[in-house]
Protein backbone atom coordinates (compact mmCIF):
# COMPACT_ATOMS: atom_id res chain seq x y z
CA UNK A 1 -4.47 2.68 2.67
CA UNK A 2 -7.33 0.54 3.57
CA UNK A 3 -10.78 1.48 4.07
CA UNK A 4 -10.26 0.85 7.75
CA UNK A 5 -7.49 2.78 7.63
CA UNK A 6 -9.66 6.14 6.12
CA UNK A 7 -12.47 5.06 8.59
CA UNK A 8 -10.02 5.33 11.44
CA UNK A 9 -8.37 8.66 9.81
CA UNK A 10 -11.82 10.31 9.74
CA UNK A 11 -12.47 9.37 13.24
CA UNK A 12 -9.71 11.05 14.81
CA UNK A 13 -10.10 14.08 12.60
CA UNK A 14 -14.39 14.67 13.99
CA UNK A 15 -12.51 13.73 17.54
CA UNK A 16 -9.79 16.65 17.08
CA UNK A 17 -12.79 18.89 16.48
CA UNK A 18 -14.66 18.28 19.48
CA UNK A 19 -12.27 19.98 21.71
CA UNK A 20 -11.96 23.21 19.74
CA UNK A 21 -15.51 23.71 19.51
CA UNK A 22 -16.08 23.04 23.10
CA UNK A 23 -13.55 25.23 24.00
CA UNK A 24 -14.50 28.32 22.36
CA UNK A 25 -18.18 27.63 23.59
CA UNK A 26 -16.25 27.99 27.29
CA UNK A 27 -14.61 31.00 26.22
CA UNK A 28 -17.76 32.55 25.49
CA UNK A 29 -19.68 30.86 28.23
CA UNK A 30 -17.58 30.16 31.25
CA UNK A 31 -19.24 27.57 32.50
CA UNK A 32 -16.51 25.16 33.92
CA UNK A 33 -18.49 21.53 32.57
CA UNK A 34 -17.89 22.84 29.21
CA UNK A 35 -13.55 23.08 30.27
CA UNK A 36 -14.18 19.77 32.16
CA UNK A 37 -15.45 18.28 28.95
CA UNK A 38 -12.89 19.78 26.13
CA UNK A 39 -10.30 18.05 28.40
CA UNK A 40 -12.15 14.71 28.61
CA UNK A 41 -12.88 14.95 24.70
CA UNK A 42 -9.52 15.96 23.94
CA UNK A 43 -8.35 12.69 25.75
CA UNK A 44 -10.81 10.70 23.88
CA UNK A 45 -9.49 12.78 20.51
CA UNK A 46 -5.84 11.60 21.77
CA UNK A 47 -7.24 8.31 22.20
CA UNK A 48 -8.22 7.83 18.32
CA UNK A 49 -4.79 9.43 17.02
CA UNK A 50 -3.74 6.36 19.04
CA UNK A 51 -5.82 3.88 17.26
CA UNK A 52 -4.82 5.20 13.93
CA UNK A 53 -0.97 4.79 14.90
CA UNK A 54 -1.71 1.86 16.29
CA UNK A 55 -3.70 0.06 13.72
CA UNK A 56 -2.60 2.13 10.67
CA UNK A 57 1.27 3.23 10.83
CA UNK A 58 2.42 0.62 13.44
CA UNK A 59 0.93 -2.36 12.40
CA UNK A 60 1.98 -5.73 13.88
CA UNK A 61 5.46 -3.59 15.42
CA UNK A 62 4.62 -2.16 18.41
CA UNK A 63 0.91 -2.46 20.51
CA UNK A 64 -0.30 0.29 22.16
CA UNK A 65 -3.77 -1.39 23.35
CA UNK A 66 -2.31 -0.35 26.66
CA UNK A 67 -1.51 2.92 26.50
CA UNK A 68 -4.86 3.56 24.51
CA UNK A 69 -7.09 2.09 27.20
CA UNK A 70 -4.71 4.59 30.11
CA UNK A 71 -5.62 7.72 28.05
CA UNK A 72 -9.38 6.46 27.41
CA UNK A 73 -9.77 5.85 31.02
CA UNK A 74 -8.32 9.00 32.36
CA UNK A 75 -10.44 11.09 29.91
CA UNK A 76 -13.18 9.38 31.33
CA UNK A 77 -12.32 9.84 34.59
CA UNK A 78 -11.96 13.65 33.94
CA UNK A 79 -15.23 14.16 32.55
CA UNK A 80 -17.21 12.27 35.57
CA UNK A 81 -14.96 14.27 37.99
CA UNK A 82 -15.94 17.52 36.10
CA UNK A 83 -19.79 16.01 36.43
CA UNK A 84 -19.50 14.97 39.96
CA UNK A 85 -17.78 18.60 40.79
CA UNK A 86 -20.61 20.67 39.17
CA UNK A 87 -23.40 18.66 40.87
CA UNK A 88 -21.94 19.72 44.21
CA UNK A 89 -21.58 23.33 43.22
């Protein structure tokens, strides 16, 4: 393992976290930005376990710089419909 390997590793673990703790802020809450944005971050947190299979167990084999940049793109989509919805509410 390489230390871009780790650095990619640690990455995806912080990302996985981001959902869960914006989630149980929206169970407490119930204010829908905070669901619009655990879906958008768990995207993005789906988007780095790509990057490490990618880079890390994959290598040269397979490259998934395409399926990466679909899930990036809708999570980003999600989070500036869940924006653009709770500016009109």
């Amino acid at each position: 393992m390489t230390i871009a390997d780790a650095i990619y590793l640690l990455c995806a673990a912080t990302s996985l976290v981001a959902p869960g703790l914006l989630l149980r802020q929206f169970r407490a809450r119930r204010t829908p930005l905070l669901l619009w944005s655990c879906i958008a971050f768990a995207g993005l947190a789906l988007n780095n376990v790509l990057v490490v299979v990618d880079f890390g167990v994959l290598r040269e084999e397979v490259d998934l710089a395409l399926p990466r940049a679909l899930v990036a793109a809708a999570a980003m989509t999600t989070l500036v419909y869940g924006l653009v919805r709770e500016c009109d509410s």
